[in-house]
Protein backbone atom coordinates (compact mmCIF):
# COMPACT_ATOMS: atom_id res chain seq x y z
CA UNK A 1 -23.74 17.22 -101.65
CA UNK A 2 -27.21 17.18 -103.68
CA UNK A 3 -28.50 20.27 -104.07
CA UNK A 4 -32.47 20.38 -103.53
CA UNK A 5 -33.77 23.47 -106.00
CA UNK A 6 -37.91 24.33 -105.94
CA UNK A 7 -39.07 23.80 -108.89
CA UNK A 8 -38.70 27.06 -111.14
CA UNK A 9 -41.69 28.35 -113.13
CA UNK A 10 -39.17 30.01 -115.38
CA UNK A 11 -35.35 29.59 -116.79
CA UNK A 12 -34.69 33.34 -115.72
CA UNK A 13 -34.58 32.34 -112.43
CA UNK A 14 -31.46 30.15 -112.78
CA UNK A 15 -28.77 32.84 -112.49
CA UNK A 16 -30.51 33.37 -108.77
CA UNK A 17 -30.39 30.12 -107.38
CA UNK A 18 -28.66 30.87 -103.69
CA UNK A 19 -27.52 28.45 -101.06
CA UNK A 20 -30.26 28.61 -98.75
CA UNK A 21 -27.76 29.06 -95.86
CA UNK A 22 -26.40 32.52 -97.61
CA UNK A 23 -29.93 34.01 -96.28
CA UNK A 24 -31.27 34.82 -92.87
CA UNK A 25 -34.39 36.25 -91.75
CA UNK A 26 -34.27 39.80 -90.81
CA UNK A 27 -34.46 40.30 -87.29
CA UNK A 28 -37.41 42.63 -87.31
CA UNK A 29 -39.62 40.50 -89.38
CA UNK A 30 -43.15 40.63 -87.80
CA UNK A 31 -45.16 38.03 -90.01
CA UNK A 32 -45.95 34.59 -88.40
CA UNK A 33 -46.43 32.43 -91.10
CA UNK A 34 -48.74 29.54 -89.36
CA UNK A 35 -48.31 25.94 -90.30
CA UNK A 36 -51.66 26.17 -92.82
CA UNK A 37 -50.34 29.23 -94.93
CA UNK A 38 -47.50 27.20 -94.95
CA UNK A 39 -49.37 24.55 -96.51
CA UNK A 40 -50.91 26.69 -98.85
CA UNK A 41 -47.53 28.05 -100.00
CA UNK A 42 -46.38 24.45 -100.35
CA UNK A 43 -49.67 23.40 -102.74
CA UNK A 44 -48.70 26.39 -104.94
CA UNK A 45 -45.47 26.04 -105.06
CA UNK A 46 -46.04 22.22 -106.36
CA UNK A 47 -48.40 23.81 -108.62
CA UNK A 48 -46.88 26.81 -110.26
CA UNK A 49 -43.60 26.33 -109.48
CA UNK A 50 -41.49 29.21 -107.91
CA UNK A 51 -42.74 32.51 -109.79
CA UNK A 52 -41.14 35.00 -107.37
CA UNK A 53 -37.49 34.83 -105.97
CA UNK A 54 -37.32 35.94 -102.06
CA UNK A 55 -36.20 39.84 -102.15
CA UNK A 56 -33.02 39.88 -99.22
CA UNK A 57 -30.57 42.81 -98.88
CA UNK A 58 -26.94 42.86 -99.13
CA UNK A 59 -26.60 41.82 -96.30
CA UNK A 60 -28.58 38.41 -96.75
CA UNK A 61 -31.60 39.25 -94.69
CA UNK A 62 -34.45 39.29 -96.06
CA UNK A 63 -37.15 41.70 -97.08
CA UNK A 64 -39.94 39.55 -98.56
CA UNK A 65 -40.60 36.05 -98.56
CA UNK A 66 -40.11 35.06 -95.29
CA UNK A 67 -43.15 32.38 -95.43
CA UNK A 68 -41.12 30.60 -98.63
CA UNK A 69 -37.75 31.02 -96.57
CA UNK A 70 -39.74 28.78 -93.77
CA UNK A 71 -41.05 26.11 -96.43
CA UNK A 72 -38.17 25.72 -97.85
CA UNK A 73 -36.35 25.32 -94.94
CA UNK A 74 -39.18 22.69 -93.65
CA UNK A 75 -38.56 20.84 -96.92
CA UNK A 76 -35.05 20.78 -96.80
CA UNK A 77 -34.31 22.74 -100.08
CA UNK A 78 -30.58 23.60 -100.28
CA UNK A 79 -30.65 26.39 -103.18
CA UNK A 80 -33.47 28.86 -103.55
CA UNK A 81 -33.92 32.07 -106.02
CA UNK A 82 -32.95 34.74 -104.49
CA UNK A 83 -32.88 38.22 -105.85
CA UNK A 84 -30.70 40.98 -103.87
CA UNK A 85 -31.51 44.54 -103.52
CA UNK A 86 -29.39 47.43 -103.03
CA UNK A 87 -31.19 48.68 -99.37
CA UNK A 88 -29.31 49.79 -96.68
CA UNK A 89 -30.20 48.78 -92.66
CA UNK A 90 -33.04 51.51 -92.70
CA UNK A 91 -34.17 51.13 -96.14
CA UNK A 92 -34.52 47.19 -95.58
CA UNK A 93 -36.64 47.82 -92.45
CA UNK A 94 -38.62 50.23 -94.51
CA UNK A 95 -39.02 47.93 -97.21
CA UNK A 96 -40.18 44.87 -94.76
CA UNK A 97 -43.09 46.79 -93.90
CA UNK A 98 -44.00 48.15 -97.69
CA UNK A 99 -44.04 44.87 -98.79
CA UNK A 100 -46.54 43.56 -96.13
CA UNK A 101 -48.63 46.47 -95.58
CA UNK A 102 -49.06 47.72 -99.73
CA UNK A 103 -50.26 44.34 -100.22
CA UNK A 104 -52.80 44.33 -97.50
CA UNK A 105 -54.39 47.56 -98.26
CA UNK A 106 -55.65 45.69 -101.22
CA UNK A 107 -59.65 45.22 -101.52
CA UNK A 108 -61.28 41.96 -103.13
CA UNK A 109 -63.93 42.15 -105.59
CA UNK A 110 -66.35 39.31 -103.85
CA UNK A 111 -68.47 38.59 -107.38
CA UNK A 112 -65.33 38.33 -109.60
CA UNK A 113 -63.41 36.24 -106.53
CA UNK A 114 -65.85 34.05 -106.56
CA UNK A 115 -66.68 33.52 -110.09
CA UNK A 116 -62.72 32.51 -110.33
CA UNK A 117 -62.70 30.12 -107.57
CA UNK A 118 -65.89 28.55 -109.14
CA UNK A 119 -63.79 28.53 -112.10
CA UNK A 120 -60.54 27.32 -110.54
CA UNK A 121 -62.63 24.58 -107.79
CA UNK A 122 -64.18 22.64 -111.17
CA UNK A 123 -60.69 22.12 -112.95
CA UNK A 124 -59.86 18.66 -113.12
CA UNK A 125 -57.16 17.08 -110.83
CA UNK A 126 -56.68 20.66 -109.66
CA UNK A 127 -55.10 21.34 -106.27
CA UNK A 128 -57.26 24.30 -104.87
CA UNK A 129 -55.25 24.74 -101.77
CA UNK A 130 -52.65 25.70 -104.56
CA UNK A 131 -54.84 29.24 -104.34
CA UNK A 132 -54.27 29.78 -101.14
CA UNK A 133 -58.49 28.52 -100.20
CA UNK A 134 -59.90 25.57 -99.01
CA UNK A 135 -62.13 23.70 -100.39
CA UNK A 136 -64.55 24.53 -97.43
CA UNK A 137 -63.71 28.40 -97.61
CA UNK A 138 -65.04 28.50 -101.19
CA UNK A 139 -67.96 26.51 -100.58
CA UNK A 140 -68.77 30.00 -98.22
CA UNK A 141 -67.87 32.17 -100.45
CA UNK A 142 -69.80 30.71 -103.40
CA UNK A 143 -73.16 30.45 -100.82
CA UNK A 144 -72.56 33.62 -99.90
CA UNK A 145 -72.49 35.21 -103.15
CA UNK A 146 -75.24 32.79 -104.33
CA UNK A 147 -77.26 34.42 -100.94
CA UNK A 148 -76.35 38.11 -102.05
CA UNK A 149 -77.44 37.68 -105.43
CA UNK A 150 -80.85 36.20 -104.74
CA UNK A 151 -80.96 38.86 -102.51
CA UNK A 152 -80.62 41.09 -105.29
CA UNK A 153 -83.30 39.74 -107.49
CA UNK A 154 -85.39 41.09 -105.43
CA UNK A 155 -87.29 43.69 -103.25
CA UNK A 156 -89.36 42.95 -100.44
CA UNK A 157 -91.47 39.99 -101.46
CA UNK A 158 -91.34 40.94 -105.24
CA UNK A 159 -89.14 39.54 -106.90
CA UNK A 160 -87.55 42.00 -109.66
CA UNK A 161 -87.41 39.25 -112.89
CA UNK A 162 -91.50 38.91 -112.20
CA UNK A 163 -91.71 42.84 -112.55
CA UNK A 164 -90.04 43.68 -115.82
CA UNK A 165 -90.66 47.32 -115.92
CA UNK A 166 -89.02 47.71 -112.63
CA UNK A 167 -91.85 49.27 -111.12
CA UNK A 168 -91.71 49.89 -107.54
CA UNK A 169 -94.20 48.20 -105.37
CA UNK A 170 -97.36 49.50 -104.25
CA UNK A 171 -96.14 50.12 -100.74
CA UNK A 172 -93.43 52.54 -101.79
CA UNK A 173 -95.69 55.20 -103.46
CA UNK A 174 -95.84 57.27 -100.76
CA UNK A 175 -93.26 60.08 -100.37
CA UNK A 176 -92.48 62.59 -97.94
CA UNK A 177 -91.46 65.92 -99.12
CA UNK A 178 -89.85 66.89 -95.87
CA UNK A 179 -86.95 64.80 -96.58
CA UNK A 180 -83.99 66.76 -98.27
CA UNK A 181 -83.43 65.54 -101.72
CA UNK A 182 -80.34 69.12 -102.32
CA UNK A 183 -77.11 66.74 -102.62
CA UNK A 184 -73.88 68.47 -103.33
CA UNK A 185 -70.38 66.45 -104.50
CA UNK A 186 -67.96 66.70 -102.04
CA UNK A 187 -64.99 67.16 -104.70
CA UNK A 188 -66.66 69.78 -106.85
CA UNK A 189 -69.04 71.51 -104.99
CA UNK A 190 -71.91 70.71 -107.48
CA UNK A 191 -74.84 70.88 -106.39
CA UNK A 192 -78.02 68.91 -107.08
């Protein structure tokens, strides 16, 4: 029999290659991994190649990568990286739900997303979907950060390059000294 091998984004990988049928899903894996991440995962992977081996226990089941275990199963690989860890039953459960959740707790910068997808979106014969967007999803983000930075340029209806010394407008001269202005840092207690 053939074997069918991703392609590899590096020689290390080699030693890893697995039959795909050594590997199961674990049991209390609660991702869904719908049909257009799946896509997503397939554009990058044609892309980039496979960068990250799936993580399973000694068992076989696995940890993380459960989306590539799918994909490749779609696409009828027969040998995939795989790279085993030493975790018992309760350690692999553990680890299942590190590997979503630490991920997700992440925060995107919207200016520098964007400025890479603008980036990324004008590269010749490019596959964007290899980035895990759309080409329609960065056309959003892109107006929306175009909308938030005009937004920024300006203050009321002047606009802040027309007013160089950044001098408020006439309408904000006013002040009321019966607002409290005494801040004080809620890790050091300074007050100002």
């Amino acid at each position: 029999m053939d074997k069918k091998i991703p392609p590899l984004a590096s020689k290390q990988l080699e030693p890893l290659l697995t039959p795909l049928s050594d590997i199961k899903p674990h049991p209390n894996n609660y991702k869904v991994h719908p049909p257009e991440q799946i896509a997503s995962l397939r554009a990058s992977l044609k892309v980039f190649g496979c960068t990250a081996p799936i993580k399973a226990n000694l068992e076989g089941l696995i940890v993380a990568g459960h989306g590539m275990y799918q994909l490749y199963q779609e696409d009828g690989y027969t040998h995939v990286p795989v790279e085993y860890c030493a975790l018992d039953k309760q350690l692999s459960k553990a680890y299942l739900v590190a590997d979503n959740e630490t991920a997700r707790k992440g925060v995107t910068e919207q200016v520098k997303l964007a400025g890479l997808l603008q980036e990324v979106s004008e590269m010749p014969n490019f596959d964007v979907e290899a980035v895990g967007f759309e080409d329609y999803e960065i056309d959003i983000l892109l107006a929306d950060q175009l909308e938030s930075f005009e937004q920024s340029q300006s203050i009321g209806d002047v606009p802040l390059n027309n007013n160089p010394k950044n001098i408020m407008p006439e309408d904000f001269q006013e002040y009321d000294e019966n607002i409290e202005t005494k801040c004080k840092c809620p890790k050091c207690g300074y007050e100002y």
